[in-house]
N, C-alpha and C. Protein backbone atom coordinates (compact mmCIF):
# COMPACT_ATOMS: atom_id res chain seq x y z
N UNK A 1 -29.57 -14.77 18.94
CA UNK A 1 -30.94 -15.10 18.60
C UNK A 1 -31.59 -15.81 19.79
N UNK A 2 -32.68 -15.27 20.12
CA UNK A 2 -33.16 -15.96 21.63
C UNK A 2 -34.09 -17.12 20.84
N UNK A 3 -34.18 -17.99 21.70
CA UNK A 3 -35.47 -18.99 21.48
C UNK A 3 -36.66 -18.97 21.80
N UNK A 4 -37.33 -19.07 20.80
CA UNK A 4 -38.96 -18.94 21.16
C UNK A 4 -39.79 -19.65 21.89
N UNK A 5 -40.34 -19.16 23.33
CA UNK A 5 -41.13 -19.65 24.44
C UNK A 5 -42.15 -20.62 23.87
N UNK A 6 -42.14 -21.45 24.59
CA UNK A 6 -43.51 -22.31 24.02
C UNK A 6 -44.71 -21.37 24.86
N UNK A 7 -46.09 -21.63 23.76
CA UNK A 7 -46.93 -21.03 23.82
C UNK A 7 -47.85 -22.22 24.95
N UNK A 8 -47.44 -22.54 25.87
CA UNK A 8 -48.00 -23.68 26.85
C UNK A 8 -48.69 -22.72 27.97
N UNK A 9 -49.87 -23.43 27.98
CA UNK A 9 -50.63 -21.87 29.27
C UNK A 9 -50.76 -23.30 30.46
N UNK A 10 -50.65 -24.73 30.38
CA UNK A 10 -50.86 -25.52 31.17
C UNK A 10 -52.58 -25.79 31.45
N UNK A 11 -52.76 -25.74 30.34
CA UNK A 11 -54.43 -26.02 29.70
C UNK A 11 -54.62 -26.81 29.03
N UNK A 12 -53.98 -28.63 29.43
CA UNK A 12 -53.97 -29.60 28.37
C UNK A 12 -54.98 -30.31 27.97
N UNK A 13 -56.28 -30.33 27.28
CA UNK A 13 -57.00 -30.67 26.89
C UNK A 13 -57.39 -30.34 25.23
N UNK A 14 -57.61 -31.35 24.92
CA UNK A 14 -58.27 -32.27 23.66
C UNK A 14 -58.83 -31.19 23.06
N UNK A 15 -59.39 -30.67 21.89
CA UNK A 15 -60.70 -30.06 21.29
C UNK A 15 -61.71 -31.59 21.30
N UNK A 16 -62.75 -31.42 20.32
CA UNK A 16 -63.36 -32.59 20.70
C UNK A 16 -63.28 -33.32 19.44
N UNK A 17 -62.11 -32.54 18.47
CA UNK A 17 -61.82 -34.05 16.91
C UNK A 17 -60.60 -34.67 18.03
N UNK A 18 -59.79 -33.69 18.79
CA UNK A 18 -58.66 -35.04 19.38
C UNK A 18 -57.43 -34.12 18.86
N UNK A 19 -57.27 -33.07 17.86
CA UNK A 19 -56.28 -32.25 17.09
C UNK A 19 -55.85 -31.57 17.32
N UNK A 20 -56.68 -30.94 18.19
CA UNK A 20 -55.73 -29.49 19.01
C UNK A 20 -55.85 -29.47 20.27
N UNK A 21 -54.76 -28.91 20.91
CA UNK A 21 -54.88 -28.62 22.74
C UNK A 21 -55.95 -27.27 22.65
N UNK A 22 -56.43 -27.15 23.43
CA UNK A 22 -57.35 -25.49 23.94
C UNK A 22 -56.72 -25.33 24.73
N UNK A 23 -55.41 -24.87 25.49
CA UNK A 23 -54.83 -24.21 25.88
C UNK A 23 -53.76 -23.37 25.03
N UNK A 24 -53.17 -24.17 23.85
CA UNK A 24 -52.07 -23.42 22.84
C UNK A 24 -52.65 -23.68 21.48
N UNK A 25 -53.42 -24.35 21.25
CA UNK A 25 -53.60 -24.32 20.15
C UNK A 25 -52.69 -25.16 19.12
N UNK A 26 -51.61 -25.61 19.53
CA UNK A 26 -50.83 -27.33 19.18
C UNK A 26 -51.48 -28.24 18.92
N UNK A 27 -51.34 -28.92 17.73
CA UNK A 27 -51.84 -30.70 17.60
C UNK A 27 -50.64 -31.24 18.89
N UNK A 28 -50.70 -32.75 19.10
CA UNK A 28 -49.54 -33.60 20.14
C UNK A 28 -48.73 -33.76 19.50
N UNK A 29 -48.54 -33.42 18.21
CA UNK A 29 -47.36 -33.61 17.59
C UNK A 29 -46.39 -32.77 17.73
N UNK A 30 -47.00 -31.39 17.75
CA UNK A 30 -46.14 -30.02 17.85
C UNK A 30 -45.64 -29.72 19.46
N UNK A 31 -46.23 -30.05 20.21
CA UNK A 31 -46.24 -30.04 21.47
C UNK A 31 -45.36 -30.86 22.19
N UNK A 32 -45.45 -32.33 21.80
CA UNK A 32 -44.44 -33.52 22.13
C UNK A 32 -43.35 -33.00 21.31
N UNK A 33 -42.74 -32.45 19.70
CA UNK A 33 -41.92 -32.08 19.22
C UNK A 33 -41.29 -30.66 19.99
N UNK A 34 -41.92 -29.90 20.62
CA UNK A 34 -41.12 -28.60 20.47
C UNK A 34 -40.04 -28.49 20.74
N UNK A 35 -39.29 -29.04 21.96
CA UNK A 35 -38.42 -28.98 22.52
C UNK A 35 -37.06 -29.20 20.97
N UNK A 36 -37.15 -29.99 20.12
CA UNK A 36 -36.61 -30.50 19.45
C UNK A 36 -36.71 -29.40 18.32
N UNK A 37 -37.58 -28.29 17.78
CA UNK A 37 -37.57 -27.99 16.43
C UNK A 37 -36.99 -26.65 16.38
N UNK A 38 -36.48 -26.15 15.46
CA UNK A 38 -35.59 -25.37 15.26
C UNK A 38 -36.57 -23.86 15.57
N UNK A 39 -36.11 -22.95 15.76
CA UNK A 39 -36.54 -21.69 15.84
C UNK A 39 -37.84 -20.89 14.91
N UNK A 40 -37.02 -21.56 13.59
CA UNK A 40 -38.13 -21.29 12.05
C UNK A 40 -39.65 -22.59 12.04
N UNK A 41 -38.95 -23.29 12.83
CA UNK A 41 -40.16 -24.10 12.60
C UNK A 41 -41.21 -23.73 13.95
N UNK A 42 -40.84 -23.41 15.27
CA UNK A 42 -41.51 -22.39 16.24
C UNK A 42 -42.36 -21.32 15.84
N UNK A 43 -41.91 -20.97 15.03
CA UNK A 43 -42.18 -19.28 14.59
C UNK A 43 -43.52 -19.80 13.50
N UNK A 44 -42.79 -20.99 12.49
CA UNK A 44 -44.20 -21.34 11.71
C UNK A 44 -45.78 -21.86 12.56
N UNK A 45 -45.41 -22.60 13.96
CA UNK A 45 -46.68 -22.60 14.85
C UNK A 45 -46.96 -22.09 14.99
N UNK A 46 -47.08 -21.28 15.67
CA UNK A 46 -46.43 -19.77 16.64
C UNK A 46 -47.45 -18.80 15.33
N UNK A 47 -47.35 -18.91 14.46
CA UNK A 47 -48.46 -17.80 13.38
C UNK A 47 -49.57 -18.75 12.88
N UNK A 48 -49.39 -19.99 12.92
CA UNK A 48 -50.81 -20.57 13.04
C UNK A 48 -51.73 -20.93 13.90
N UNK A 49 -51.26 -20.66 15.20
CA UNK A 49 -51.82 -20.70 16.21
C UNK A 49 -53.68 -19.19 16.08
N UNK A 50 -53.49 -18.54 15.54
CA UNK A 50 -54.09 -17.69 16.23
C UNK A 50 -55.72 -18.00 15.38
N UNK A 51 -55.47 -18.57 14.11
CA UNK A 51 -56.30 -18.80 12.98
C UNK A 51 -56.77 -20.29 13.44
N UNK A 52 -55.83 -20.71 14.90
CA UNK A 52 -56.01 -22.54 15.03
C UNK A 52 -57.60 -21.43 16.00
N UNK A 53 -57.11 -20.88 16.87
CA UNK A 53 -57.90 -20.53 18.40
C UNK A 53 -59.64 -20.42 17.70
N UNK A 54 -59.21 -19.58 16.55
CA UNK A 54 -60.01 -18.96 16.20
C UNK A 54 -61.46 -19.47 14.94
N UNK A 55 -60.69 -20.83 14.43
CA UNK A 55 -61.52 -21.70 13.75
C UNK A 55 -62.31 -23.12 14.72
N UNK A 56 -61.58 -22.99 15.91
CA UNK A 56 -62.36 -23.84 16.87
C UNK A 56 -62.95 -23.05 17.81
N UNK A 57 -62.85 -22.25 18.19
CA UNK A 57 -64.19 -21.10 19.09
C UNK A 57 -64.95 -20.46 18.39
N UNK A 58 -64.49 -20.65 16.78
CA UNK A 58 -65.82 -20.19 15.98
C UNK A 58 -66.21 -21.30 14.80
N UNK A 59 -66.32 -22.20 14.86
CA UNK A 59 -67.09 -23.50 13.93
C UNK A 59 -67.85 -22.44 13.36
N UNK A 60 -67.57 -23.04 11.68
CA UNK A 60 -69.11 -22.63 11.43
C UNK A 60 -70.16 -23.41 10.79
C-alpha cells in the first residue's frame, strides 16, 4: 500500500476566515498533522479538498 502524497503546492497562505491554506486546501490542523495520520484519514482530506477549493473561490 503506498502512502498518500501530501497535497502541498508550497502556497502557504491563510483564506481570509484564517481556515484554510489556498494552496491545498488544509485547515493548520491537517497540515501540521499529516505526517502523523494514517492513510484512511489522508484519503478522507484528500476528497474534501476539492468542495474546500471550490466553496472559497466561489462564496456565495
Amino acid at each position: 500500500m503506498s502512502e498518500i502524497e501530501t497535497p502541498c503546492l508550497k502556497i502557504c497562505l491563510l483564506d481570509a476566515r484564517g481556515q484554510y491554506c489556498l494552496g491545498c486546501y488544509r485547515t493548520r490542523a491537517e497540515v501540521g498533522g499529516w505526517s502523523s495520520m494514517s492513510d484512511e484519514e489522508r484519503a478522507s482530506v484528500m476528497d474534501q479538498l476539492a468542495a474546500r477549493k471550490d466553496t472559497i473561490n466561489n462564496p456565495k
